[in-house]
PDB file of N, CA and C in Angstrom:
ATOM      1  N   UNK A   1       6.983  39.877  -5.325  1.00  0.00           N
ATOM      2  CA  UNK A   1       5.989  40.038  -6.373  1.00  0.00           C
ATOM      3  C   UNK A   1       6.682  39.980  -7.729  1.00  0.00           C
ATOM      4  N   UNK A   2       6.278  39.250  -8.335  1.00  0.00           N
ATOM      5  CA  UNK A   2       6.794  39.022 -10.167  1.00  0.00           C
ATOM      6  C   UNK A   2       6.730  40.409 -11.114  1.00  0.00           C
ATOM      7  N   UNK A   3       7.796  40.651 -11.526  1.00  0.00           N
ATOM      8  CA  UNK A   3       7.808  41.731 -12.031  1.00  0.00           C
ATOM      9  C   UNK A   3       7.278  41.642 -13.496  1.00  0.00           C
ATOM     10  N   UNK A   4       6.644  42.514 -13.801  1.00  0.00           N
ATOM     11  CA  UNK A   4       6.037  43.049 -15.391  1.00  0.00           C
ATOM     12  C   UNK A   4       6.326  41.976 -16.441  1.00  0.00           C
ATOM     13  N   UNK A   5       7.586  41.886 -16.616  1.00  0.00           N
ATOM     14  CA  UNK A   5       8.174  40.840 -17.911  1.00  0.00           C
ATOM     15  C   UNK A   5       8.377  39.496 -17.589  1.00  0.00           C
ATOM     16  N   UNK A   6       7.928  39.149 -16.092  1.00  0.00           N
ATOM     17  CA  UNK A   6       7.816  37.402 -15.665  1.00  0.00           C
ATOM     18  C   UNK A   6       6.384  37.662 -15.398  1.00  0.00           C
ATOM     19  N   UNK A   7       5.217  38.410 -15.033  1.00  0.00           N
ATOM     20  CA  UNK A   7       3.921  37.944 -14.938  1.00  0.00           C
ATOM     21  C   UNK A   7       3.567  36.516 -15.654  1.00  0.00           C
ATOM     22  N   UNK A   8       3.664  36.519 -16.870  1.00  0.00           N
ATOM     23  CA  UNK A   8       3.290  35.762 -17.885  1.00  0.00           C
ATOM     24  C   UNK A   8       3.336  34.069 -17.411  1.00  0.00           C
ATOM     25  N   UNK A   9       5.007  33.996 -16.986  1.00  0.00           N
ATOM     26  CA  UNK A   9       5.988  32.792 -16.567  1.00  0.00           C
ATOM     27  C   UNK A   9       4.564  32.192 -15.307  1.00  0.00           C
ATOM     28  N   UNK A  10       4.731  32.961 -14.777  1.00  0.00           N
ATOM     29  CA  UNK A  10       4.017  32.451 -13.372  1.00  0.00           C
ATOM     30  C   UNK A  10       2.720  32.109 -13.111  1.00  0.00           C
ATOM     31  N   UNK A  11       2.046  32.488 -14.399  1.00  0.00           N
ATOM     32  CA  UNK A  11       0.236  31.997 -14.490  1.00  0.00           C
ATOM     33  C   UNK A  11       0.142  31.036 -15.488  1.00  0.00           C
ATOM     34  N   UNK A  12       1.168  30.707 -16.351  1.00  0.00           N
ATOM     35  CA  UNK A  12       1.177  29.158 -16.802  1.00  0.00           C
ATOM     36  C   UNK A  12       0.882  28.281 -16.099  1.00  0.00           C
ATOM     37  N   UNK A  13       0.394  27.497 -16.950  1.00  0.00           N
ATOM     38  CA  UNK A  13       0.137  25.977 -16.490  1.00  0.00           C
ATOM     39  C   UNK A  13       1.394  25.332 -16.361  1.00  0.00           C
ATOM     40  N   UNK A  14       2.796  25.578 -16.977  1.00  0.00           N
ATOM     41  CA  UNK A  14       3.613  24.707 -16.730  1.00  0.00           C
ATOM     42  C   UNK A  14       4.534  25.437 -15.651  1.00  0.00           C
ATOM     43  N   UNK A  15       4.626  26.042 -15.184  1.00  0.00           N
ATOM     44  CA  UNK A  15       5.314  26.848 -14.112  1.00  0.00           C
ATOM     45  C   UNK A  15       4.210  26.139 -12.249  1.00  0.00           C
ATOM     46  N   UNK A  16       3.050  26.180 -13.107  1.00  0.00           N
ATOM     47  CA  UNK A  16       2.158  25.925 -11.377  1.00  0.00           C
ATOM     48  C   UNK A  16       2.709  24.370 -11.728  1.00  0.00           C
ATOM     49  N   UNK A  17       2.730  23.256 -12.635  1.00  0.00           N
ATOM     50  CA  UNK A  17       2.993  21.813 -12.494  1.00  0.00           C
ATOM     51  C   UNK A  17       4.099  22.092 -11.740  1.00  0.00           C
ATOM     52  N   UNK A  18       4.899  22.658 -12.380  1.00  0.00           N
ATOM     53  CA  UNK A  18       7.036  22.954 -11.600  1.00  0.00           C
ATOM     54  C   UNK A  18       6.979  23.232 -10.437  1.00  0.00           C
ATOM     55  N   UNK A  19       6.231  23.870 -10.124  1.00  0.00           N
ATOM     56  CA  UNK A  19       5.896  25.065  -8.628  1.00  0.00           C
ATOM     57  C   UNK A  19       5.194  23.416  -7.659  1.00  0.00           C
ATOM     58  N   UNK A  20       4.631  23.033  -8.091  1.00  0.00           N
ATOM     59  CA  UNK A  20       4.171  22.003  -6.820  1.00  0.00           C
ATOM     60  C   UNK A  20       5.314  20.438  -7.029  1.00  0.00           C
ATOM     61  N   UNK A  21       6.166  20.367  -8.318  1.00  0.00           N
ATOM     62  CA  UNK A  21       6.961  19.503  -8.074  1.00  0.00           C
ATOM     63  C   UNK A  21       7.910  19.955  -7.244  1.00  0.00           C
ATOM     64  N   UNK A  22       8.361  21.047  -7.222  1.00  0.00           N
ATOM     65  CA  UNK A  22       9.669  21.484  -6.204  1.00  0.00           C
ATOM     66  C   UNK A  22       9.065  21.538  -4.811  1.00  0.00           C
ATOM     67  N   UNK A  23       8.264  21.830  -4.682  1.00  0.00           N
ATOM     68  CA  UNK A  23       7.252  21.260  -3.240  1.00  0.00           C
ATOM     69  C   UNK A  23       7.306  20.619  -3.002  1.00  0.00           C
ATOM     70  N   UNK A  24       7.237  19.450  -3.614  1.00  0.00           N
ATOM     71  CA  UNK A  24       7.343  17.812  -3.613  1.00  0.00           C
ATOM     72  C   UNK A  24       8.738  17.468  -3.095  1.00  0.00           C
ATOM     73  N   UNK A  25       9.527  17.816  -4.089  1.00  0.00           N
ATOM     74  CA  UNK A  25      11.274  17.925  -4.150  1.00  0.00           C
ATOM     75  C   UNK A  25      11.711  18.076  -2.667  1.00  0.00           C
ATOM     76  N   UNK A  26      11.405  19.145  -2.198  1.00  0.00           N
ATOM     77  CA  UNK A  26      11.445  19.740  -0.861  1.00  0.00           C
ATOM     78  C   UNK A  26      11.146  19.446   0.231  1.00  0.00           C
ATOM     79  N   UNK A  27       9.688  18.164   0.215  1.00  0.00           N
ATOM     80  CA  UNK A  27       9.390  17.917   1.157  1.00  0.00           C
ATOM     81  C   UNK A  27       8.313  19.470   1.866  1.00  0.00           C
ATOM     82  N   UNK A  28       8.046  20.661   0.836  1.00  0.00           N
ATOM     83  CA  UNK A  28       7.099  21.244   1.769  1.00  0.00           C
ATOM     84  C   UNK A  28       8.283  21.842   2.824  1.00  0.00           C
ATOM     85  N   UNK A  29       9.421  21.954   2.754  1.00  0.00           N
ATOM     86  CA  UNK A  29      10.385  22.803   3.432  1.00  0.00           C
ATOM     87  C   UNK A  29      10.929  23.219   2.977  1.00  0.00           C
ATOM     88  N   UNK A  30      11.697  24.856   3.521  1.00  0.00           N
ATOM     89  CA  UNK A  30      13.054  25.657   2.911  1.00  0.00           C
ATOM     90  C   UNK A  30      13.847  25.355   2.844  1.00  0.00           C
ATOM     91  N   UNK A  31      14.657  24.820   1.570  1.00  0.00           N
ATOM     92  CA  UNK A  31      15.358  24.513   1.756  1.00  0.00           C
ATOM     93  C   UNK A  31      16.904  24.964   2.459  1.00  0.00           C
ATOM     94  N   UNK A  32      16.690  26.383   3.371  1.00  0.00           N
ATOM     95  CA  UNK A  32      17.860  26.601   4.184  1.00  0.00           C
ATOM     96  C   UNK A  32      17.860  26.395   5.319  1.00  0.00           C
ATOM     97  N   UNK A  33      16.539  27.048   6.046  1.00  0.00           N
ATOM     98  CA  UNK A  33      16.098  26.879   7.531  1.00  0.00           C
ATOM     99  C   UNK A  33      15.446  25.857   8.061  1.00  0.00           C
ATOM    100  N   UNK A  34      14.477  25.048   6.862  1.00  0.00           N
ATOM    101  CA  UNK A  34      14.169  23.569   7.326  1.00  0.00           C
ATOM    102  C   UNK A  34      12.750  24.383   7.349  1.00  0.00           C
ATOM    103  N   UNK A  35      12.129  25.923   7.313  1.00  0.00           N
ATOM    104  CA  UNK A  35      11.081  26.281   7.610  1.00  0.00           C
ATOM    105  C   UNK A  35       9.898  25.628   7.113  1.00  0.00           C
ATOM    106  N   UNK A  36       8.534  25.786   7.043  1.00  0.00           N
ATOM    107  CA  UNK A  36       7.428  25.223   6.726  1.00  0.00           C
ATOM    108  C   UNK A  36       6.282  26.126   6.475  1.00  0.00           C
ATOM    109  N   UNK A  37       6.446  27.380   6.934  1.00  0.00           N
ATOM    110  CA  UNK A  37       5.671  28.599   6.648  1.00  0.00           C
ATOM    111  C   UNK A  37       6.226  29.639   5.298  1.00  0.00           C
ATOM    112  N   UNK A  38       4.908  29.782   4.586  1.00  0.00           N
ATOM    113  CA  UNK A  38       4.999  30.869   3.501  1.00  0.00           C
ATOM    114  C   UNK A  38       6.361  30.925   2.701  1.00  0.00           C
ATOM    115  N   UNK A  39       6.248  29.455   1.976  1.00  0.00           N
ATOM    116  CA  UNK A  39       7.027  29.292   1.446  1.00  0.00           C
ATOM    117  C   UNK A  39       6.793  29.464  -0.084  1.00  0.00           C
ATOM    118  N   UNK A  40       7.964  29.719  -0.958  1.00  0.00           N
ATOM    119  CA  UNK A  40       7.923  30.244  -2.122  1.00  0.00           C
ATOM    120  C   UNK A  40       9.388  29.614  -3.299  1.00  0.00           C
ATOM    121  N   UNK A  41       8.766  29.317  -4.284  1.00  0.00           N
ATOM    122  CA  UNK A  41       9.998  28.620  -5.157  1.00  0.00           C
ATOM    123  C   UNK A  41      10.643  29.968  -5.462  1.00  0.00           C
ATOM    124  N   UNK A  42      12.090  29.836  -5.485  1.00  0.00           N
ATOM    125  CA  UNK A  42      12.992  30.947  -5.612  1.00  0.00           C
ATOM    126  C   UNK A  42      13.976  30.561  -7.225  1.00  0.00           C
ATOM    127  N   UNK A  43      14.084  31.172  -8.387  1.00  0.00           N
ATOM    128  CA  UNK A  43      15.100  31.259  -9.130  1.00  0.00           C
ATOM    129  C   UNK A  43      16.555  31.646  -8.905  1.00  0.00           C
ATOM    130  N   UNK A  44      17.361  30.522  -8.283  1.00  0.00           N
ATOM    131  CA  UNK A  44      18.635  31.273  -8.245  1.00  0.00           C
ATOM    132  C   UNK A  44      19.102  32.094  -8.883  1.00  0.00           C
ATOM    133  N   UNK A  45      19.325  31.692 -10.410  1.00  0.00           N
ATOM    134  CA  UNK A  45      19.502  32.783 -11.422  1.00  0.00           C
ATOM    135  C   UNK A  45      18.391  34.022 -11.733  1.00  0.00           C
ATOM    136  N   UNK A  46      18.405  34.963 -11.157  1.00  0.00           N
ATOM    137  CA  UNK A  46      17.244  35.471 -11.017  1.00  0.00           C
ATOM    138  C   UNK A  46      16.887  36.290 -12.424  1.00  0.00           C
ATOM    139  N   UNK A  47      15.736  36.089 -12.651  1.00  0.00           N
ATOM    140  CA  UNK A  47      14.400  36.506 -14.278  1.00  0.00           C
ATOM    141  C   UNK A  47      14.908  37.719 -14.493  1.00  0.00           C
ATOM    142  N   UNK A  48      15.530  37.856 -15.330  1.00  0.00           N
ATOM    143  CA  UNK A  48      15.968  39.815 -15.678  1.00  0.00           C
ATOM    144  C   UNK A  48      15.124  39.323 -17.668  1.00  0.00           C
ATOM    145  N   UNK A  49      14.961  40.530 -18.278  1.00  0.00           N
ATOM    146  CA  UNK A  49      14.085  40.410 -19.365  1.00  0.00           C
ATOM    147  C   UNK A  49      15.035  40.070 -20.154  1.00  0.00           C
ATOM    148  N   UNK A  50      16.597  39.850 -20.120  1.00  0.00           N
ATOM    149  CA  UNK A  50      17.207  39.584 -21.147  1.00  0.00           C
ATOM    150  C   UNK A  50      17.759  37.854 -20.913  1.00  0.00           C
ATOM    151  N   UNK A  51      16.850  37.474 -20.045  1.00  0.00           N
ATOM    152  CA  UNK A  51      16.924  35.899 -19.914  1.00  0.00           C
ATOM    153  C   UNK A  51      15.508  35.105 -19.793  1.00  0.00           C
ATOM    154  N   UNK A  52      14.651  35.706 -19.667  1.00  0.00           N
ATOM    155  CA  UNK A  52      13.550  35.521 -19.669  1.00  0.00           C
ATOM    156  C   UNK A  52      12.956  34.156 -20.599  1.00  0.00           C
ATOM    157  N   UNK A  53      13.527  34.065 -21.998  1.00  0.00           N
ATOM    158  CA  UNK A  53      13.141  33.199 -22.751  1.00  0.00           C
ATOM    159  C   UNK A  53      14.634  31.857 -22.855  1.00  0.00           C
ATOM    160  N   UNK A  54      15.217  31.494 -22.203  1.00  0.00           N
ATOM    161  CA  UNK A  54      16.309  30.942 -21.497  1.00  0.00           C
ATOM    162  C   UNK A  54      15.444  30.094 -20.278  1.00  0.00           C
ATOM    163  N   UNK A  55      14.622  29.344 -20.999  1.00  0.00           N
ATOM    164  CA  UNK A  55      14.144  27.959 -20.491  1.00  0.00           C
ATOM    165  C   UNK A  55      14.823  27.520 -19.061  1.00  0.00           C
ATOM    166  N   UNK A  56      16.348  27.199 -19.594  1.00  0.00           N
ATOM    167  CA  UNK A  56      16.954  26.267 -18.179  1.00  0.00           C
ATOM    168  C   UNK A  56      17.090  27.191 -17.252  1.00  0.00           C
ATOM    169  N   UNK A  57      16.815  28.408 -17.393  1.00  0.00           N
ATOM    170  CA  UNK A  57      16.291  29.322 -16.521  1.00  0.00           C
ATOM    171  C   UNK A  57      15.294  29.506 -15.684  1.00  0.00           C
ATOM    172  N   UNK A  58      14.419  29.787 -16.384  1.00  0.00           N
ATOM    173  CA  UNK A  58      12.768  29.985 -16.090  1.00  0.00           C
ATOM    174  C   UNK A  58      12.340  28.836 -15.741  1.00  0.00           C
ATOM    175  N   UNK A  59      12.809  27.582 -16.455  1.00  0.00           N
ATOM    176  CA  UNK A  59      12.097  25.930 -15.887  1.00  0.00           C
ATOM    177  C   UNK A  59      12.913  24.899 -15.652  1.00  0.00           C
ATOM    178  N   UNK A  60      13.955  25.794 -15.562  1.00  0.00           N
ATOM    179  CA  UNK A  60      15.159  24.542 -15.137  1.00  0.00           C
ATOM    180  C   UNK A  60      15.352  23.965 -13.530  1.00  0.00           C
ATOM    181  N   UNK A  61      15.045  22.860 -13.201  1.00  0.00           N
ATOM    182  CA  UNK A  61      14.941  22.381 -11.706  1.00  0.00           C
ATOM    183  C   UNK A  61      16.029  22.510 -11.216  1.00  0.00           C
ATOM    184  N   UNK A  62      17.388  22.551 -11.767  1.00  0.00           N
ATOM    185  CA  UNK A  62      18.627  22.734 -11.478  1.00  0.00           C
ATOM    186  C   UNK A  62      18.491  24.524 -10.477  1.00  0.00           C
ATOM    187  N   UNK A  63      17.830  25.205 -11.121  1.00  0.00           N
ATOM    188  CA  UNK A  63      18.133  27.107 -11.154  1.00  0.00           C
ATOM    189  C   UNK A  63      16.771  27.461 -10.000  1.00  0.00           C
ATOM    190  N   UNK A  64      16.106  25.822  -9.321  1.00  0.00           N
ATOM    191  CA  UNK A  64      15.199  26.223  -8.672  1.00  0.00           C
ATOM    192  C   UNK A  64      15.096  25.738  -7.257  1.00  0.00           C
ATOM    193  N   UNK A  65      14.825  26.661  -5.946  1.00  0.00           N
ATOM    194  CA  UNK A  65      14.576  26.387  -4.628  1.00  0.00           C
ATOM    195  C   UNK A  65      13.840  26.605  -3.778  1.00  0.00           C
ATOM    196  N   UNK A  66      13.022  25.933  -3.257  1.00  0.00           N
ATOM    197  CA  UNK A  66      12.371  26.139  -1.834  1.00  0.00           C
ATOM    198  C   UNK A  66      12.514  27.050  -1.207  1.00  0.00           C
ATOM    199  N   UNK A  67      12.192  28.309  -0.599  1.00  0.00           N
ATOM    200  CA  UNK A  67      12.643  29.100   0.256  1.00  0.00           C
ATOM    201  C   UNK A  67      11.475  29.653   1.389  1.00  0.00           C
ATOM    202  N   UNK A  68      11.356  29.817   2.655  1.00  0.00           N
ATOM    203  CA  UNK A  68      10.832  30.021   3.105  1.00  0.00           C
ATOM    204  C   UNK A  68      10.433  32.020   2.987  1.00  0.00           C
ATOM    205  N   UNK A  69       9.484  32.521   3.186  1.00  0.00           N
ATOM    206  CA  UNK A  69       9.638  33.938   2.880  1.00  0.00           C
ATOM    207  C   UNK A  69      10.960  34.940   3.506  1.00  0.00           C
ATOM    208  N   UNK A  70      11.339  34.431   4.534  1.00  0.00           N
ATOM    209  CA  UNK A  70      12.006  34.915   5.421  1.00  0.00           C
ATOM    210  C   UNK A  70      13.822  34.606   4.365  1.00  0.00           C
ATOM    211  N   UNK A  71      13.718  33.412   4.358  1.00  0.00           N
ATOM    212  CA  UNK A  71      14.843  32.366   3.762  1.00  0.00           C
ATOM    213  C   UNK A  71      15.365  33.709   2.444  1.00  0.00           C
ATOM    214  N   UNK A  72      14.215  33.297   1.614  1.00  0.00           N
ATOM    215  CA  UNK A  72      13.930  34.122   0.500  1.00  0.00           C
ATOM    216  C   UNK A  72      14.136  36.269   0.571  1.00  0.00           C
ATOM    217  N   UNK A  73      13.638  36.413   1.325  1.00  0.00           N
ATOM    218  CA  UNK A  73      14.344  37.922   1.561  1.00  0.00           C
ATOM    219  C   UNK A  73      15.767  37.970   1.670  1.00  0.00           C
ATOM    220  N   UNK A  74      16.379  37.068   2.260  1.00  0.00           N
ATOM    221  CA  UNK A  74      17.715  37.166   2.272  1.00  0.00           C
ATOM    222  C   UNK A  74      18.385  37.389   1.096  1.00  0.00           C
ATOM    223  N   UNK A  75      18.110  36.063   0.568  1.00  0.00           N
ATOM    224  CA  UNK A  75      18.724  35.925  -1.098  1.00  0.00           C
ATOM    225  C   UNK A  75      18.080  37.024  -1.881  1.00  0.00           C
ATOM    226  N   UNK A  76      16.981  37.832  -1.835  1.00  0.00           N
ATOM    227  CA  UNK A  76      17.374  39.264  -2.250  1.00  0.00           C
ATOM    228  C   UNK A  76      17.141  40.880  -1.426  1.00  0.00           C
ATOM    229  N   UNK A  77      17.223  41.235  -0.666  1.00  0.00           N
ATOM    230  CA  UNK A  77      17.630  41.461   0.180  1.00  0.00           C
ATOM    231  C   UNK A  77      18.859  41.787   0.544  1.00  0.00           C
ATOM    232  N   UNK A  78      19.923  40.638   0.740  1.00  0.00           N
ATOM    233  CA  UNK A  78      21.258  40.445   1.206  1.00  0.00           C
ATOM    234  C   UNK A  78      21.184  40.833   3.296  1.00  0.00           C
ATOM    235  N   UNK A  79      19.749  40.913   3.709  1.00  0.00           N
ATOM    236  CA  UNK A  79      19.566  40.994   5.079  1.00  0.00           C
ATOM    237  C   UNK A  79      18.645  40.420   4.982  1.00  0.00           C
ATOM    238  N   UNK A  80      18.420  39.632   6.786  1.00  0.00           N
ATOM    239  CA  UNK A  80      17.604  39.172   7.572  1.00  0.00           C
ATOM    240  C   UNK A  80      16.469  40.276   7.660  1.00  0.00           C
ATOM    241  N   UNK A  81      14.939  39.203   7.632  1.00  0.00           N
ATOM    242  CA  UNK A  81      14.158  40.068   8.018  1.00  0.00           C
ATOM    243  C   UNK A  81      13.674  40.191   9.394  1.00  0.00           C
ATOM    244  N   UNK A  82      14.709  38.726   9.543  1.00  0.00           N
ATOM    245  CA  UNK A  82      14.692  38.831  11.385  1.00  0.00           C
ATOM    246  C   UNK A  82      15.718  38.426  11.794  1.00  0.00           C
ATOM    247  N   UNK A  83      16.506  38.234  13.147  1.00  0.00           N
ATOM    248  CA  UNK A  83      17.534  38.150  13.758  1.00  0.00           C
ATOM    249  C   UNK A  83      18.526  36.760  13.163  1.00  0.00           C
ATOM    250  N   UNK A  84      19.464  36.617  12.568  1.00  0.00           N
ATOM    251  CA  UNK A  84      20.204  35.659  12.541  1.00  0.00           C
ATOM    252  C   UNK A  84      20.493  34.933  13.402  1.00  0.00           C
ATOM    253  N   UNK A  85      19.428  33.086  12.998  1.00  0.00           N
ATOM    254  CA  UNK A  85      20.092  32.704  14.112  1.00  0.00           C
ATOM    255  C   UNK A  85      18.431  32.151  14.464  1.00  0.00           C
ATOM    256  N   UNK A  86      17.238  32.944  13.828  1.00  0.00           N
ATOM    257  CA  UNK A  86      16.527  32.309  14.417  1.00  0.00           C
ATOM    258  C   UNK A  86      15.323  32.313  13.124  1.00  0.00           C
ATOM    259  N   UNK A  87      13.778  31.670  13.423  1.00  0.00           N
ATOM    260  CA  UNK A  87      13.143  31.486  12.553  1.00  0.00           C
ATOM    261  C   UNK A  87      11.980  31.651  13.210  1.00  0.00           C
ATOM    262  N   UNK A  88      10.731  31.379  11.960  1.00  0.00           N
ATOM    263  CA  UNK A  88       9.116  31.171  12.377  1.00  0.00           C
ATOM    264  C   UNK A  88       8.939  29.494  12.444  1.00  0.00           C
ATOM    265  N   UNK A  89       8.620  28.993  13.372  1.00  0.00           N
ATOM    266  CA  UNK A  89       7.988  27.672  13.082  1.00  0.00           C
ATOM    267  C   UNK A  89       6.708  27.982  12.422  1.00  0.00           C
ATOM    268  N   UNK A  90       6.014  26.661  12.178  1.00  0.00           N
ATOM    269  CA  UNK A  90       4.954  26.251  11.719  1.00  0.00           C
ATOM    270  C   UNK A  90       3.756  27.039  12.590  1.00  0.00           C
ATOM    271  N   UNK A  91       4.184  27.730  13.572  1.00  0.00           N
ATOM    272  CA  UNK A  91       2.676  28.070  14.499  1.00  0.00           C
ATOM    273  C   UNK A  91       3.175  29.681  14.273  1.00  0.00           C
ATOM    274  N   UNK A  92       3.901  30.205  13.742  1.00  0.00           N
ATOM    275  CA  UNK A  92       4.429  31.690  13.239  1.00  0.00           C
ATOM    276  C   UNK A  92       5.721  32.612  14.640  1.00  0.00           C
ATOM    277  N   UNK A  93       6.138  31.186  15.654  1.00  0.00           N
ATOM    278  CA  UNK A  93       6.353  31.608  16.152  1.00  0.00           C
ATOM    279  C   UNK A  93       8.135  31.961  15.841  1.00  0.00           C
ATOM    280  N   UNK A  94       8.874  32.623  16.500  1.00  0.00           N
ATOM    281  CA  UNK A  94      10.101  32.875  16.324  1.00  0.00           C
ATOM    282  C   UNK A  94      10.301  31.651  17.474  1.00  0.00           C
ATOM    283  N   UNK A  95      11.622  31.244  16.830  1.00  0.00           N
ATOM    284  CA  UNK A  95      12.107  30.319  17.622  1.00  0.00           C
ATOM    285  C   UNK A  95      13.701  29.721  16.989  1.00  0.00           C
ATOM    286  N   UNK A  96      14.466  29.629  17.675  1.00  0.00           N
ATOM    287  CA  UNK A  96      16.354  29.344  17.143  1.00  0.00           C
ATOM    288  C   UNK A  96      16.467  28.141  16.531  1.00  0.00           C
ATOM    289  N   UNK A  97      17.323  28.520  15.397  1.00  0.00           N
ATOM    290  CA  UNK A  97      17.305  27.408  14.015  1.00  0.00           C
ATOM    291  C   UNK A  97      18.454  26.513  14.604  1.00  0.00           C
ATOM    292  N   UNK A  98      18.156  25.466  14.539  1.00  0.00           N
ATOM    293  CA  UNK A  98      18.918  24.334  15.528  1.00  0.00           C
ATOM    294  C   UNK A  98      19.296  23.759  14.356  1.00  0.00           C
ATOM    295  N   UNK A  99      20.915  23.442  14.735  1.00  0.00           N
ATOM    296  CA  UNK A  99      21.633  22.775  13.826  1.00  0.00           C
ATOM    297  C   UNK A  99      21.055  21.281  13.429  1.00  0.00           C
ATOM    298  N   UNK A 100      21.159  20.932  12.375  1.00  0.00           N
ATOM    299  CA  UNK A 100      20.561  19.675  12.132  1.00  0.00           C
ATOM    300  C   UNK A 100      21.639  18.388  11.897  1.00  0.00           C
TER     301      UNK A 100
END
């Protein structure tokens, strides 16, 4: 959930154009697990209020990724929200992330 001082960022009009080009970018997958469910653009550099107005930040395609929800807990987090090693397919099921 977007915290207090990024609300703003995320109900723009130019953040939803960005938000469905990196979709695009992506192919509609995470870009770690290959997932396809409840996926969410992730800021590597992550929105703190003293970067907030730091553009190649906030809209820089470089600072931006695909992540599946699961993908995405990790990177903040720093744990799995499920077993390493495996994932949700497209039908929500768990099933082992096969090397590609």
């Amino acid at each position: 959930m977007a915290r207090e001082f990024a609300k703003h960022i995320y109900k723009s009009q130019k953040w939803k154009k960005l938000r469905k080009y990196i979709y695009e970018k992506y192919h509609g997958c995470c870009a770690k697990c290959g997932g396809v469910k409840n996926l969410q653009v992730h800021h590597k550099i992550w929105l703190t209020p003293s970067n907030i107005n730091d553009m190649d930040i906030v809209y820089g395609e470089d600072n931006l990724i695909l992540l599946c929800h699961d993908c995405h807990a990790l990177e903040h987090l720093k744990k799995p929200s499920i077993e390493e090693g495996f994932r949700f397919n497209e039908f929500g099921e768990l099933e082992p992330i096969q090397e590609k």
